[in-house]
N, C-alpha and C. Protein backbone atom coordinates (compact mmCIF):
# COMPACT_ATOMS: atom_id res chain seq x y z
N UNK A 1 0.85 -1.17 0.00
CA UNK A 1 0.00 0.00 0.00
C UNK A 1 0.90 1.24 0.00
N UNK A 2 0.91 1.42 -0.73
CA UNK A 2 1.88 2.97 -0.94
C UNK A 2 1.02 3.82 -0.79
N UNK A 3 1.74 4.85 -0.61
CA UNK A 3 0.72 6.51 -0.22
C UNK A 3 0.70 7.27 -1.25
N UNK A 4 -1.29 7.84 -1.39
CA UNK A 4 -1.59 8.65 -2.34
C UNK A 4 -2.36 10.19 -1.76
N UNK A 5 -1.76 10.32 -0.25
CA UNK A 5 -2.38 11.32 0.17
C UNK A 5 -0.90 12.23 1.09
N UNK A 6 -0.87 13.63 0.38
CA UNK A 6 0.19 14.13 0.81
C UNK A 6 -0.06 15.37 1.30
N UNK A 7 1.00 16.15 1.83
CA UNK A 7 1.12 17.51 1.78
C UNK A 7 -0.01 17.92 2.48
N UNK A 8 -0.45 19.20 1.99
CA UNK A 8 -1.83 20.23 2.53
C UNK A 8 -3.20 19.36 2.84
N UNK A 9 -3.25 18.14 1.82
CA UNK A 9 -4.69 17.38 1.70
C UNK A 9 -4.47 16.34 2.97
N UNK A 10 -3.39 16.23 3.64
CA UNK A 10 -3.46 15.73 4.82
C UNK A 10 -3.41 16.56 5.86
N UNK A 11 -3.03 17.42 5.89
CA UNK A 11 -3.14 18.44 7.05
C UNK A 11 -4.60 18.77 7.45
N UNK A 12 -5.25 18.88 5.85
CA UNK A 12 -6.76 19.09 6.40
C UNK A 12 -7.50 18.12 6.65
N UNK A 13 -7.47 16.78 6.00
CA UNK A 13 -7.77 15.37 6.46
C UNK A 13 -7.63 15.65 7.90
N UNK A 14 -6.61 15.84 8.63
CA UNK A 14 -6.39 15.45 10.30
C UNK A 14 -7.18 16.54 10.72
N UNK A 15 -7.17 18.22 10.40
CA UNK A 15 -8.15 19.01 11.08
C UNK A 15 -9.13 18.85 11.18
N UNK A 16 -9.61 18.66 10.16
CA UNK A 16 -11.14 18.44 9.85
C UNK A 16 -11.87 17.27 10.24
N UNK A 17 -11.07 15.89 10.56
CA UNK A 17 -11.38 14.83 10.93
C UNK A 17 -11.21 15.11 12.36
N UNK A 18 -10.23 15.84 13.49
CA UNK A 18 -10.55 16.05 14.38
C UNK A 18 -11.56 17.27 14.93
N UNK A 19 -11.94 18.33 14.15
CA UNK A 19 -13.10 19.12 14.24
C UNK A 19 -14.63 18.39 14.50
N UNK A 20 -14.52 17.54 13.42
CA UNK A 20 -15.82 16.93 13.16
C UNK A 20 -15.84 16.02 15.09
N UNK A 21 -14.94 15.28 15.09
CA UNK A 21 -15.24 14.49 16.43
C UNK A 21 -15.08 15.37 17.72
N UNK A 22 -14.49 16.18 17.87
CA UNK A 22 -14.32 17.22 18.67
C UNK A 22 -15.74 18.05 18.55
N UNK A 23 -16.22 18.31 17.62
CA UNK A 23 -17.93 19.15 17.79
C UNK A 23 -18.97 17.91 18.38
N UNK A 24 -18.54 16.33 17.76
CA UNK A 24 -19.66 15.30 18.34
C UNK A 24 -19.77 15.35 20.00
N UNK A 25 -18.56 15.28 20.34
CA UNK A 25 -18.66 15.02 21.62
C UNK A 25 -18.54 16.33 22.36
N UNK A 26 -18.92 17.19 21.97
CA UNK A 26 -19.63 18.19 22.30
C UNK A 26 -20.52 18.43 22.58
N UNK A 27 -21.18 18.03 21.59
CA UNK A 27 -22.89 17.52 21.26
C UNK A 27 -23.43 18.87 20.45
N UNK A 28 -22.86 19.37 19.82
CA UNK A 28 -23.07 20.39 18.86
C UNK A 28 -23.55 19.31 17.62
N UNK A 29 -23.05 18.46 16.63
CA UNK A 29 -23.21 18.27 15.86
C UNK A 29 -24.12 16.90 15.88
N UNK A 30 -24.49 16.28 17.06
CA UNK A 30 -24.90 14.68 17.39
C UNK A 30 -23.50 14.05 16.59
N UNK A 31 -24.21 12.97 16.33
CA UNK A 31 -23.21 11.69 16.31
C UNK A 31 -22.70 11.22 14.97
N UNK A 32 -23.09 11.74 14.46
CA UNK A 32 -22.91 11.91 12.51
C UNK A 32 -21.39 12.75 12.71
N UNK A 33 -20.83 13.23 13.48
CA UNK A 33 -19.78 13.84 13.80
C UNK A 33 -18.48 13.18 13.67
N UNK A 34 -18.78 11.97 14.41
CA UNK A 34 -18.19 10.59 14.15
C UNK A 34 -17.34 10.31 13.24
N UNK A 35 -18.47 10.78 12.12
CA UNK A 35 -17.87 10.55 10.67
C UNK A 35 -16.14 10.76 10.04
N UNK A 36 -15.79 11.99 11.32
CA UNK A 36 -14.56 12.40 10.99
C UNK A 36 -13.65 11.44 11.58
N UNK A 37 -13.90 10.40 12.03
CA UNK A 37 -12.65 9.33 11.60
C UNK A 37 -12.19 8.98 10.68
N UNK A 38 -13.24 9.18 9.85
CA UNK A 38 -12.29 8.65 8.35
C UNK A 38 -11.81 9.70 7.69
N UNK A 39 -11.99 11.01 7.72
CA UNK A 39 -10.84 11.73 7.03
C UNK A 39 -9.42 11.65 8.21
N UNK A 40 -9.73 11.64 9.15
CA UNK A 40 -8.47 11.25 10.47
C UNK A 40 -7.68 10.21 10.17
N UNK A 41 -7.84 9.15 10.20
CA UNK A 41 -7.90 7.95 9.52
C UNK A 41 -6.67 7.90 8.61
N UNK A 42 -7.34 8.67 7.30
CA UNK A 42 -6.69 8.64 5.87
C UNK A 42 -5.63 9.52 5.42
N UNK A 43 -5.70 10.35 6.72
CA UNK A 43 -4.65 11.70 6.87
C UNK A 43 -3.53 10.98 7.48
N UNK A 44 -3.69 10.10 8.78
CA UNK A 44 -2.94 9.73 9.59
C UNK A 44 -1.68 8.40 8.90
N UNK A 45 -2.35 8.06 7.74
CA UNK A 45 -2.04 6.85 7.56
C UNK A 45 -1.57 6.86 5.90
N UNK A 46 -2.15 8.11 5.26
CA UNK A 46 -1.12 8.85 4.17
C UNK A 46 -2.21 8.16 2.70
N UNK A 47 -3.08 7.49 2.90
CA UNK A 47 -3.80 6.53 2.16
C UNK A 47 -5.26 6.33 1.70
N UNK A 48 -5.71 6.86 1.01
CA UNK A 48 -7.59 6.79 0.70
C UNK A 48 -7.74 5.92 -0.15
N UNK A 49 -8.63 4.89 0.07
CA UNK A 49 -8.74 3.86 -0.80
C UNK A 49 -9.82 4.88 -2.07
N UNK A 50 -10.78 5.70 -1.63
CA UNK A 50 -11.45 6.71 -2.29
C UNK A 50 -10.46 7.38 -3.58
N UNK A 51 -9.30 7.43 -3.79
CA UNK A 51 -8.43 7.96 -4.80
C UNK A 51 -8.26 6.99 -5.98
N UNK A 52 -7.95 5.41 -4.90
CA UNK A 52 -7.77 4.33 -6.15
C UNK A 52 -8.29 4.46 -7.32
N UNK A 53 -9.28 4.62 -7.64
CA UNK A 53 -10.16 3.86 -8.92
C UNK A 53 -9.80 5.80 -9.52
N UNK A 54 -9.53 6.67 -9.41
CA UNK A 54 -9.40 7.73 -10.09
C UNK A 54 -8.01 8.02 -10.42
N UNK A 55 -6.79 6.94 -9.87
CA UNK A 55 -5.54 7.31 -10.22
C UNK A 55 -5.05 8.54 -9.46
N UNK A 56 -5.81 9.29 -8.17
CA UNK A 56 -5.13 10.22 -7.96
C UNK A 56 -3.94 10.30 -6.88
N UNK A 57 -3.12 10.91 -6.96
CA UNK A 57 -2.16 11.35 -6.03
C UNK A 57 -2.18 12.75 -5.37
N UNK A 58 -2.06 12.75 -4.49
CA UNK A 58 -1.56 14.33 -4.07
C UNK A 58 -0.43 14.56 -3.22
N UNK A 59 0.64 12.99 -3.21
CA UNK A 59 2.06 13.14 -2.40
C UNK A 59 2.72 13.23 -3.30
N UNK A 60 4.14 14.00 -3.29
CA UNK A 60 5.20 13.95 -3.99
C UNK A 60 6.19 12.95 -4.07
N UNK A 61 6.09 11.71 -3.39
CA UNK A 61 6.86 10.29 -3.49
C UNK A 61 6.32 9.63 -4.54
N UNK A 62 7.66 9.57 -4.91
CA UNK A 62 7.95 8.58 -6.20
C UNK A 62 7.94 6.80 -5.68
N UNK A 63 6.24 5.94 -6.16
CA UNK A 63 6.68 4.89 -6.15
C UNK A 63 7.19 4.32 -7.29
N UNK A 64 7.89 2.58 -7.06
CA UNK A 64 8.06 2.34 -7.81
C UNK A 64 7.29 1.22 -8.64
């Protein structure tokens, strides 16, 4: 599994994935808030299976 998530698009993956769970358990947003594990997730771990089937990249590593 090589990485197709880099740079800026992970920085906001991790904000935004901790915003979203940080407002749930707040109870601002209910529990649909949750949801931001998976941009957390995919930030943390450099990888969206969501890119596969479109070929995209947004890291600057060269696989081989």
């Amino acid at each position: 599994m090589s990485q197709n998530v880099g740079g800026i698009d992970r920085i906001l993956r991790i904000v935004v994935g901790l915003a979203l769970i940080g407002l749930a358990l707040a109870g601002v947003i209910g529990w649909w808030g949750y949801i931001g594990a998976v941009p957390l997730l995919t930030g943390i771990i450099g990888w969206c299976p969501a890119y596969l089937p479109f070929g995209i990249k947004t890291c600057n590593v060269k696989n081989a």
